[in-house]
C-alpha atoms as a PDB file:
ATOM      1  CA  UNK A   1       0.000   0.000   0.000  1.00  0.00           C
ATOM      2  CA  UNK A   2       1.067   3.322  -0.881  1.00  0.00           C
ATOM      3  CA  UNK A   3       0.862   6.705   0.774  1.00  0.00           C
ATOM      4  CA  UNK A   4      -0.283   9.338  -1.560  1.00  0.00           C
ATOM      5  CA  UNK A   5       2.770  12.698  -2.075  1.00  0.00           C
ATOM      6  CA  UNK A   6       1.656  15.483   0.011  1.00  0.00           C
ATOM      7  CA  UNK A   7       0.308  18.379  -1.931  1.00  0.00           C
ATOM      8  CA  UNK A   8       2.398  21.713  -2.781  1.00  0.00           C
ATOM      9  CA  UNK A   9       0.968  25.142  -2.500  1.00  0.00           C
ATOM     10  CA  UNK A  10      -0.026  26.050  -6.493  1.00  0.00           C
ATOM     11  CA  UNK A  11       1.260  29.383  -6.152  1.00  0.00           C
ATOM     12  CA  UNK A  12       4.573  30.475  -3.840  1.00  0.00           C
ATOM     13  CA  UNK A  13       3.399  32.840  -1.512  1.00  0.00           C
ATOM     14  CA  UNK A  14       3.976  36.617  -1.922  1.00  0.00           C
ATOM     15  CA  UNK A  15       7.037  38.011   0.000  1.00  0.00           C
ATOM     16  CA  UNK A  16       6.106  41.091   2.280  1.00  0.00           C
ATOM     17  CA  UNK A  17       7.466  44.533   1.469  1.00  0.00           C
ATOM     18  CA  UNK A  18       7.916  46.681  -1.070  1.00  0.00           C
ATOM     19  CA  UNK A  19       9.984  46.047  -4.463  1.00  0.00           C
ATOM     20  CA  UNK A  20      13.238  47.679  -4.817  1.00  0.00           C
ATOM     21  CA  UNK A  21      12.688  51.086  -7.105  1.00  0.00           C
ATOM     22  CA  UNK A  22      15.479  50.045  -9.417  1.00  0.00           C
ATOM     23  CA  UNK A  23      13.102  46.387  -9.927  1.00  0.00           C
ATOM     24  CA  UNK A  24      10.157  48.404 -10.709  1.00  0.00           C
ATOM     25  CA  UNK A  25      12.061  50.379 -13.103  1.00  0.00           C
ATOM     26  CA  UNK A  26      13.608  47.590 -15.337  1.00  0.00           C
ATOM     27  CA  UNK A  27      10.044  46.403 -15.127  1.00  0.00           C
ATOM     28  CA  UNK A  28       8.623  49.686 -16.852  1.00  0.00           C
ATOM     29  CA  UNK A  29      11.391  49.996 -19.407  1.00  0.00           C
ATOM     30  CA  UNK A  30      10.172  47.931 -21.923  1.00  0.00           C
ATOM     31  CA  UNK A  31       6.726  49.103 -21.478  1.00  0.00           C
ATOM     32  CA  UNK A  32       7.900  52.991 -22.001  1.00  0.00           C
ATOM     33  CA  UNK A  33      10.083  51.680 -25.051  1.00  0.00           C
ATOM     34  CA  UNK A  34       7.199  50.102 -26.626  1.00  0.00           C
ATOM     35  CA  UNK A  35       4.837  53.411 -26.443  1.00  0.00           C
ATOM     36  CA  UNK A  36       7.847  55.517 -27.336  1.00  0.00           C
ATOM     37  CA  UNK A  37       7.894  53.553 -30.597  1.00  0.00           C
ATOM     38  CA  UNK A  38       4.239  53.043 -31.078  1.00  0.00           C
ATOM     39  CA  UNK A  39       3.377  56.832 -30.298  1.00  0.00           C
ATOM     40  CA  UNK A  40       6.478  58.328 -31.649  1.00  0.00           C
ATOM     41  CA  UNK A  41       6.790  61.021 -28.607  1.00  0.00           C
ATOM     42  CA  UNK A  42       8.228  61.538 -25.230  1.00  0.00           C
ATOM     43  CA  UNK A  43       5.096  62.377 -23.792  1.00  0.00           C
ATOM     44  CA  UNK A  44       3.704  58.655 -23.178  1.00  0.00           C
ATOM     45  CA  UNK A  45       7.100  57.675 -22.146  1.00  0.00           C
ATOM     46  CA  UNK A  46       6.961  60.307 -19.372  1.00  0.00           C
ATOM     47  CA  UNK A  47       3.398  59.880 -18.483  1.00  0.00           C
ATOM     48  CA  UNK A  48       4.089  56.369 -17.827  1.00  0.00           C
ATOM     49  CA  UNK A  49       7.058  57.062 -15.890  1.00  0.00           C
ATOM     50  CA  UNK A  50       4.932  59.082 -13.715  1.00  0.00           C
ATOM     51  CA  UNK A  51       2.574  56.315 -13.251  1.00  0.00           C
ATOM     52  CA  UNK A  52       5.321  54.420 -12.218  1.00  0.00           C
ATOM     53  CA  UNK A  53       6.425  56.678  -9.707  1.00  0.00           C
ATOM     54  CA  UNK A  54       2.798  57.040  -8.483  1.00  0.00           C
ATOM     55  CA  UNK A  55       2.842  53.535  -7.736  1.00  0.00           C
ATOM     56  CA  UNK A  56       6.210  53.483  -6.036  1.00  0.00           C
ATOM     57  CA  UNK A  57       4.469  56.281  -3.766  1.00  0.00           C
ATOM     58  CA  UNK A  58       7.104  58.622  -4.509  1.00  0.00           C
END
Protein backbone atom coordinates (compact mmCIF):
# COMPACT_ATOMS: atom_id res chain seq x y z
CA UNK A 1 0.00 0.00 0.00
CA UNK A 2 1.07 3.32 -0.88
CA UNK A 3 0.86 6.71 0.77
CA UNK A 4 -0.28 9.34 -1.56
CA UNK A 5 2.77 12.70 -2.07
CA UNK A 6 1.66 15.48 0.01
CA UNK A 7 0.31 18.38 -1.93
CA UNK A 8 2.40 21.71 -2.78
CA UNK A 9 0.97 25.14 -2.50
CA UNK A 10 -0.03 26.05 -6.49
CA UNK A 11 1.26 29.38 -6.15
CA UNK A 12 4.57 30.48 -3.84
CA UNK A 13 3.40 32.84 -1.51
CA UNK A 14 3.98 36.62 -1.92
CA UNK A 15 7.04 38.01 0.00
CA UNK A 16 6.11 41.09 2.28
CA UNK A 17 7.47 44.53 1.47
CA UNK A 18 7.92 46.68 -1.07
CA UNK A 19 9.98 46.05 -4.46
CA UNK A 20 13.24 47.68 -4.82
CA UNK A 21 12.69 51.09 -7.10
CA UNK A 22 15.48 50.04 -9.42
CA UNK A 23 13.10 46.39 -9.93
CA UNK A 24 10.16 48.40 -10.71
CA UNK A 25 12.06 50.38 -13.10
CA UNK A 26 13.61 47.59 -15.34
CA UNK A 27 10.04 46.40 -15.13
CA UNK A 28 8.62 49.69 -16.85
CA UNK A 29 11.39 50.00 -19.41
CA UNK A 30 10.17 47.93 -21.92
CA UNK A 31 6.73 49.10 -21.48
CA UNK A 32 7.90 52.99 -22.00
CA UNK A 33 10.08 51.68 -25.05
CA UNK A 34 7.20 50.10 -26.63
CA UNK A 35 4.84 53.41 -26.44
CA UNK A 36 7.85 55.52 -27.34
CA UNK A 37 7.89 53.55 -30.60
CA UNK A 38 4.24 53.04 -31.08
CA UNK A 39 3.38 56.83 -30.30
CA UNK A 40 6.48 58.33 -31.65
CA UNK A 41 6.79 61.02 -28.61
CA UNK A 42 8.23 61.54 -25.23
CA UNK A 43 5.10 62.38 -23.79
CA UNK A 44 3.70 58.65 -23.18
CA UNK A 45 7.10 57.67 -22.15
CA UNK A 46 6.96 60.31 -19.37
CA UNK A 47 3.40 59.88 -18.48
CA UNK A 48 4.09 56.37 -17.83
CA UNK A 49 7.06 57.06 -15.89
CA UNK A 50 4.93 59.08 -13.72
CA UNK A 51 2.57 56.32 -13.25
CA UNK A 52 5.32 54.42 -12.22
CA UNK A 53 6.43 56.68 -9.71
CA UNK A 54 2.80 57.04 -8.48
CA UNK A 55 2.84 53.54 -7.74
CA UNK A 56 6.21 53.48 -6.04
CA UNK A 57 4.47 56.28 -3.77
CA UNK A 58 7.10 58.62 -4.51
Amino acid sequence: MTHPAPRRPTFAPRRAGRRHPLVATLMALPLAALLLLVFDGWETVATQASSVGAMLGR
